[in-house]
Protein backbone atom coordinates (compact mmCIF):
# COMPACT_ATOMS: atom_id res chain seq x y z
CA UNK A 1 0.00 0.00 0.00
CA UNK A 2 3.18 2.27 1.13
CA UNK A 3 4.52 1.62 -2.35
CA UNK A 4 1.46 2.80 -4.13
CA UNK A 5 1.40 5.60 -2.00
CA UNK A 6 5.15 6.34 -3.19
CA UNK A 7 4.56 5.74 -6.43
CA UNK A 8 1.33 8.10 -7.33
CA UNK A 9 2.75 10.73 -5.20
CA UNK A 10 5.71 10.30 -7.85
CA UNK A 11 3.29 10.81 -10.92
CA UNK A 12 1.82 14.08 -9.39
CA UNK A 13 5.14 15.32 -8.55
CA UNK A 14 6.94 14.32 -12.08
CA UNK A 15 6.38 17.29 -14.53
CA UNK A 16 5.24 15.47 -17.98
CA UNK A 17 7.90 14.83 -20.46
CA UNK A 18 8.05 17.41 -23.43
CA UNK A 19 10.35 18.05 -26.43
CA UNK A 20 12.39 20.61 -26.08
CA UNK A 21 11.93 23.97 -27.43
CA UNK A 22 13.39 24.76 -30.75
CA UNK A 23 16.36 27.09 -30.35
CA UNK A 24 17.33 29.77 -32.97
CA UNK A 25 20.48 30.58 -34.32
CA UNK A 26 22.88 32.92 -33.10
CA UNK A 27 22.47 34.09 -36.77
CA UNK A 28 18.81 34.34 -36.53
CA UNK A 29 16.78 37.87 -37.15
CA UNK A 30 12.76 37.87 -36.21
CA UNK A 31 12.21 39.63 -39.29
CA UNK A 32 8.25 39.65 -41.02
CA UNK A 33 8.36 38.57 -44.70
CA UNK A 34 7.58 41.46 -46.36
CA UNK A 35 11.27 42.69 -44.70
CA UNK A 36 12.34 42.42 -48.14
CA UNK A 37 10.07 44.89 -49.36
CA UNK A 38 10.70 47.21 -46.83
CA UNK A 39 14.14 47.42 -48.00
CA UNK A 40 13.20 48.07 -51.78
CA UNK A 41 11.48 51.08 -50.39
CA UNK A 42 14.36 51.84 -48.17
CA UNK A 43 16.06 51.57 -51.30
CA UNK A 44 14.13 53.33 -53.49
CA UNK A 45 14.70 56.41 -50.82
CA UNK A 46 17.99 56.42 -51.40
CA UNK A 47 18.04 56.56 -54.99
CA UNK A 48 15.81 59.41 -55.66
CA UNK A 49 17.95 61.42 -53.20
CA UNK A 50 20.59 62.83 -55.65
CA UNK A 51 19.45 60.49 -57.98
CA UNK A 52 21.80 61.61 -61.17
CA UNK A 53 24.11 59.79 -58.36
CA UNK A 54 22.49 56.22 -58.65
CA UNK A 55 21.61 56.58 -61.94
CA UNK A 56 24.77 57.11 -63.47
CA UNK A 57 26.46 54.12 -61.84
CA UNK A 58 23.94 52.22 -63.43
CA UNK A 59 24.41 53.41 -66.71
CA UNK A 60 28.30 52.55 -65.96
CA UNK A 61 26.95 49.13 -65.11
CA UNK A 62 24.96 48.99 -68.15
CA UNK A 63 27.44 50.44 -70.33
CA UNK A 64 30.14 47.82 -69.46
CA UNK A 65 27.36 44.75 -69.40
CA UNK A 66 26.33 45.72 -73.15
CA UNK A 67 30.20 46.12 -74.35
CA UNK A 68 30.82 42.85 -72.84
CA UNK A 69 27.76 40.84 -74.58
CA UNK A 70 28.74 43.25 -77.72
CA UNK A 71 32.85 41.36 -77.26
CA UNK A 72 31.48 38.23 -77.04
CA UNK A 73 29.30 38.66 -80.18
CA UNK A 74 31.86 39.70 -82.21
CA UNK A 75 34.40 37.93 -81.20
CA UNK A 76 32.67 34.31 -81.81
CA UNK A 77 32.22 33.61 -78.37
CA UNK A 78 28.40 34.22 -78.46
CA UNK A 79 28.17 30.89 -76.50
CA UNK A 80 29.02 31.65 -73.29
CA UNK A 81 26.23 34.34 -73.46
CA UNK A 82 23.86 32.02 -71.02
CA UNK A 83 26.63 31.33 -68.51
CA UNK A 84 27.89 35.07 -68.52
CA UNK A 85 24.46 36.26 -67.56
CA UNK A 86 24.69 33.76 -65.06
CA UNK A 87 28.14 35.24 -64.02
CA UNK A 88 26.27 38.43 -63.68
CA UNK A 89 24.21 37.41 -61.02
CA UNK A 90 26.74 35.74 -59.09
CA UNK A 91 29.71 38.78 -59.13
CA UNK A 92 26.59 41.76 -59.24
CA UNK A 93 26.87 42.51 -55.20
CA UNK A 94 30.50 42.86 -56.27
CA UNK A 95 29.69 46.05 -58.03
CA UNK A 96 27.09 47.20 -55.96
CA UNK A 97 29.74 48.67 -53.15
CA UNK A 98 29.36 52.33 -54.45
CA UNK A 99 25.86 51.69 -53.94
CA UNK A 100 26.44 50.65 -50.34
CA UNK A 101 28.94 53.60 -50.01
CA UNK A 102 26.11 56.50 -51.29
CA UNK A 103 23.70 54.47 -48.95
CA UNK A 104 26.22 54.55 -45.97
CA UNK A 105 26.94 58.25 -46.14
CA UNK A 106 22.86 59.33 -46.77
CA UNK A 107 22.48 57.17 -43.10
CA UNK A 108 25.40 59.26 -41.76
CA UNK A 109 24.93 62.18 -42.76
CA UNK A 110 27.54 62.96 -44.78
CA UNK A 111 28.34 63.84 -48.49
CA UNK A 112 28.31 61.51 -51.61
CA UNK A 113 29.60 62.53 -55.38
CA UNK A 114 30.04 59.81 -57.94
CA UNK A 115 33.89 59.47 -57.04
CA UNK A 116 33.46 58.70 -53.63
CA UNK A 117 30.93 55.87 -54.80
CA UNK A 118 33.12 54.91 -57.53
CA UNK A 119 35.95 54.61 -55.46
CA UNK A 120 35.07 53.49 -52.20
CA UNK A 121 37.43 52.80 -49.57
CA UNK A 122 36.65 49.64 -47.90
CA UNK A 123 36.90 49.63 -43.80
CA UNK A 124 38.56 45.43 -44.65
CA UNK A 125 41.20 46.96 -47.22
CA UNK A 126 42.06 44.36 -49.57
CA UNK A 127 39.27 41.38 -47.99
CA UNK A 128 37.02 42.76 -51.19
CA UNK A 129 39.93 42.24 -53.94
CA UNK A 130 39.44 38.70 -52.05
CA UNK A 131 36.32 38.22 -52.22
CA UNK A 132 36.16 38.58 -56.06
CA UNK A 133 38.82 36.44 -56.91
CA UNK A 134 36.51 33.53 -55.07
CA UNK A 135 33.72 34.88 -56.84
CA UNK A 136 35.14 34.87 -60.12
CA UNK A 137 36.61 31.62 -60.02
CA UNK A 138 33.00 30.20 -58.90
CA UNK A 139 32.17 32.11 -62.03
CA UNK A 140 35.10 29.98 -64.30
CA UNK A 141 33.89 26.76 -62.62
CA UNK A 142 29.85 27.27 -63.78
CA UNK A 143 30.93 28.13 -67.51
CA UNK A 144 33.63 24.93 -67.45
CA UNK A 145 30.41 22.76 -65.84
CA UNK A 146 27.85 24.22 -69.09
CA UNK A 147 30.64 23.00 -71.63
CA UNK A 148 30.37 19.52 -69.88
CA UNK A 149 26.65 19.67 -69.99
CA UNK A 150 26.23 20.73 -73.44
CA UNK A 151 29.02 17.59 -74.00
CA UNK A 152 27.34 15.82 -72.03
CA UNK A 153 23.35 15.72 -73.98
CA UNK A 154 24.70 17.07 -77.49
CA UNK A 155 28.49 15.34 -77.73
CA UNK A 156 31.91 16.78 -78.02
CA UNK A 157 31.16 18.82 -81.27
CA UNK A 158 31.60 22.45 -82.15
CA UNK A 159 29.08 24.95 -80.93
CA UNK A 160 26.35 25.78 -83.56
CA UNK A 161 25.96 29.20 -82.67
CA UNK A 162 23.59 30.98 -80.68
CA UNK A 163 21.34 31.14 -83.85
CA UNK A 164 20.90 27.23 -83.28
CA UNK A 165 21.30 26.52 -80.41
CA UNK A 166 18.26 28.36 -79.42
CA UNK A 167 15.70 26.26 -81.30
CA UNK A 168 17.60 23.16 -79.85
CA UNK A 169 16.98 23.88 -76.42
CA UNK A 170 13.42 24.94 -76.87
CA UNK A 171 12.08 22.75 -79.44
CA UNK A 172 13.84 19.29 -78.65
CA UNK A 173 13.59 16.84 -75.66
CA UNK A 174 17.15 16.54 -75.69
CA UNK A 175 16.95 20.19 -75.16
CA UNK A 176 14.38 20.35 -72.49
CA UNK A 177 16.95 17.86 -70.98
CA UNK A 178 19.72 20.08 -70.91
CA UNK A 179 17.98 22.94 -69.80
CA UNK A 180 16.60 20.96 -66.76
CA UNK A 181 19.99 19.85 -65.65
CA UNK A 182 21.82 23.54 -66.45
CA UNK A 183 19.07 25.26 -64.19
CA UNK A 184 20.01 22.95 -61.27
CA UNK A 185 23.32 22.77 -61.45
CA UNK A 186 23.15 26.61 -62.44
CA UNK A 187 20.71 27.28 -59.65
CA UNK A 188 23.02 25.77 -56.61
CA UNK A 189 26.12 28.15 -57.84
CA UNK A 190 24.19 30.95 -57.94
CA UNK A 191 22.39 30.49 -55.04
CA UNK A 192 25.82 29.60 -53.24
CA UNK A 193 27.36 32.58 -54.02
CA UNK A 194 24.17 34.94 -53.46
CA UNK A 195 24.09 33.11 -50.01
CA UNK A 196 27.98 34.15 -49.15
CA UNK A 197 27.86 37.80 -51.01
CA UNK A 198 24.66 39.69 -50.41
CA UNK A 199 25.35 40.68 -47.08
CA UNK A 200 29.18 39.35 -47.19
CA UNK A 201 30.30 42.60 -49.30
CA UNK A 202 28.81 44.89 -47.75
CA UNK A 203 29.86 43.56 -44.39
CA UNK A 204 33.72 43.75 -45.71
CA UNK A 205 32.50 47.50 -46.56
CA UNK A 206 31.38 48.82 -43.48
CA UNK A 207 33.53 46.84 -40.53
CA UNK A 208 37.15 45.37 -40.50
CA UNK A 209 36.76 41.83 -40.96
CA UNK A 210 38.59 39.37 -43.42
CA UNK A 211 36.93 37.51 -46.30
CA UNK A 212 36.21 34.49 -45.19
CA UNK A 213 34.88 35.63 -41.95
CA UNK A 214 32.46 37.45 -43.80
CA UNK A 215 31.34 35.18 -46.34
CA UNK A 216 30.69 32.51 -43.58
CA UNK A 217 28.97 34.94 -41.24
CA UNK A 218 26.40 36.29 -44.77
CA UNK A 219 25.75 32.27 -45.34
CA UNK A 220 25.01 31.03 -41.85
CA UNK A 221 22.63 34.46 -41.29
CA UNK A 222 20.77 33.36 -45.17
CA UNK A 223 20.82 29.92 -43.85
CA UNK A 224 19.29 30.50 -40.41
CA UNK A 225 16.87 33.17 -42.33
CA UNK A 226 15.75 30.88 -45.13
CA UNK A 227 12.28 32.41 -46.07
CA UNK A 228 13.40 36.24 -45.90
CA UNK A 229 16.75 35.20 -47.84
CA UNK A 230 14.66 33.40 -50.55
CA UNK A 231 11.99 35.80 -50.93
CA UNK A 232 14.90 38.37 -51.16
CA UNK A 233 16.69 36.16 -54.03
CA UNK A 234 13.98 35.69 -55.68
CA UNK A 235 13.01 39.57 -56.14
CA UNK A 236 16.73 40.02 -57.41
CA UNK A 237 16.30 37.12 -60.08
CA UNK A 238 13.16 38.79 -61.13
CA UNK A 239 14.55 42.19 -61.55
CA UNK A 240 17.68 40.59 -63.82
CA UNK A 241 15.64 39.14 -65.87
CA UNK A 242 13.51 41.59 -66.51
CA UNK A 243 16.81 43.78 -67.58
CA UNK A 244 17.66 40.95 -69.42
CA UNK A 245 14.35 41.23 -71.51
CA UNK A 246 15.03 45.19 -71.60
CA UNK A 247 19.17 44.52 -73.36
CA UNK A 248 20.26 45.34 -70.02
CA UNK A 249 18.76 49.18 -70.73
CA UNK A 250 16.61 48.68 -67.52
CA UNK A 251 19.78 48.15 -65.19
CA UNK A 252 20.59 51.71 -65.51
CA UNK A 253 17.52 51.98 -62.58
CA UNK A 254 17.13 48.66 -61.19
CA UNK A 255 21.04 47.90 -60.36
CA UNK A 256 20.89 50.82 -58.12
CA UNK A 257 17.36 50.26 -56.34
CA UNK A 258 18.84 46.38 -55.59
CA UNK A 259 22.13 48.11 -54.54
CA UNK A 260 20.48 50.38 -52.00
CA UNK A 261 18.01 48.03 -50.94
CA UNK A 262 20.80 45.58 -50.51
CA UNK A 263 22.47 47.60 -47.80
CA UNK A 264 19.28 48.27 -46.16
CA UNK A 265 19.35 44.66 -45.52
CA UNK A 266 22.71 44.39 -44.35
CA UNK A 267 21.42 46.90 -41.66
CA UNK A 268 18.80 45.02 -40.51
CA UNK A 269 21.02 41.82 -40.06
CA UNK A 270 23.88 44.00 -38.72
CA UNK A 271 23.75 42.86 -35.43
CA UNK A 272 23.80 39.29 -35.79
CA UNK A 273 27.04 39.24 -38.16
């Protein structure tokens, strides 16, 4: 009787046995969804102060994309078109630091002019010179993988030209094959390098840090952010390819309203990096 005594007074006594609560990263921002759209209006203030500012470092941006697509063109090399719009994506926060820099000085107060934005002085020195020699050879490694996947569906024969090729991919199950498996593979690079840049460069902008500190600290905060940091990616692929549809004439405004809004989201993560 003593026993069962003992042994109910245990049950009452016993809190009930739970799973444990889910812990956040250290990485890990309580931001709502539409976060990302608060920073394209963030953005969008910035650019339309002193906007001849914003606007002509996206005509520079524009200006070099065209003569580069123009090189290629010409020079027979019209098949790495695809990948080096691809390259575009990856290497874009790259050139968006005198973006950051007019955003940085608006915040503090403190005067902009197109040199200081075209020559910004970065608080990590040489850690962006770094950063772009990663993100360019992530850049060489996507066009050497769409050689082997064009090898791989259509064989190890010339190129036909982008005049061919086009109806090949669009019309033919081989095609719709190839542009499956490009996508993916295509996909994971550039969402790779989005994940380690977008708040990595302007990170090695604003603070003293080294490269890889700050490409590990802009992945882990995407990573323990995943819906923001998608909804966020997936604004910036929209935009592109809308400029793409435009012949690039449309990044003259867009590249700077992603640039701006891109350091308004640095901000907002600031704390956690």
């Amino acid at each position: 009787m003593e026993s069962k005594v003992t042994e109910m007074s245990a049950q009452d006594t016993l809190p009930d046995v739970v799973p444990p609560l889910k812990q956040h990263s250290d990485y890990y921002r309580d931001l709502p969804l539409n976060a990302p759209f608060n920073w394209l209006s963030a953005g969008m203030a910035d650019l339309v102060i002193q906007p001849r500012l914003s606007l002509a470092y996206g005509f520079i941006v524009c200006a070099v994309s065209l003569i580069i697509v123009f090189g290629l063109v010409l020079t027979g090399y019209d098949h790495f078109l695809f990948p080096a719009l691809s390259a575009f994506a990856v290497i874009a926060p790259l050139f968006a630091v005198g973006l950051y820099e007019k955003s940085r000085r608006l915040a503090e107060g403190r005067p902009v002019s197109l040199s200081d934005m075209i020559f910004a002085k970065s608080q990590s020195r040489g850690q962006l010179l770094f950063i772009g020699v990663l993100l360019s050879l992530l850049i060489l490694g996507w066009i050497r993988t769409s050689v082997l996947i064009y090898a791989l569906f259509f064989g190890v024969v010339p190129f036909p030209g982008s005049h061919e090729i086009l109806p090949m991919l669009v019309f033919t199950p081989r095609g719709w094959a190839m542009l499956l498996v490009g996508t993916i593979c295509g996909g994971l690079i550039a969402a790779f390098a989005f994940a380690i840049s977008f708040l990595g460069v302007p990170l090695l902008l604003d603070k003293d840090v080294d490269a890889l500190t700050a490409m590990g600290s802009s992945f882990a905060t995407a990573w323990a952010n995943k819906r923001v940091t998608i909804i966020w990616g997936a604004i910036v692929v929209a935009a592109l390819l809308a400029t793409f549809a435009t012949a690039f004439l449309a990044l003259i405004v867009v590249f700077p309203l992603l640039g701006h809004a891109t350091w308004h989201a640095y901000k907002d993560f600031e704390d956690v990096l």
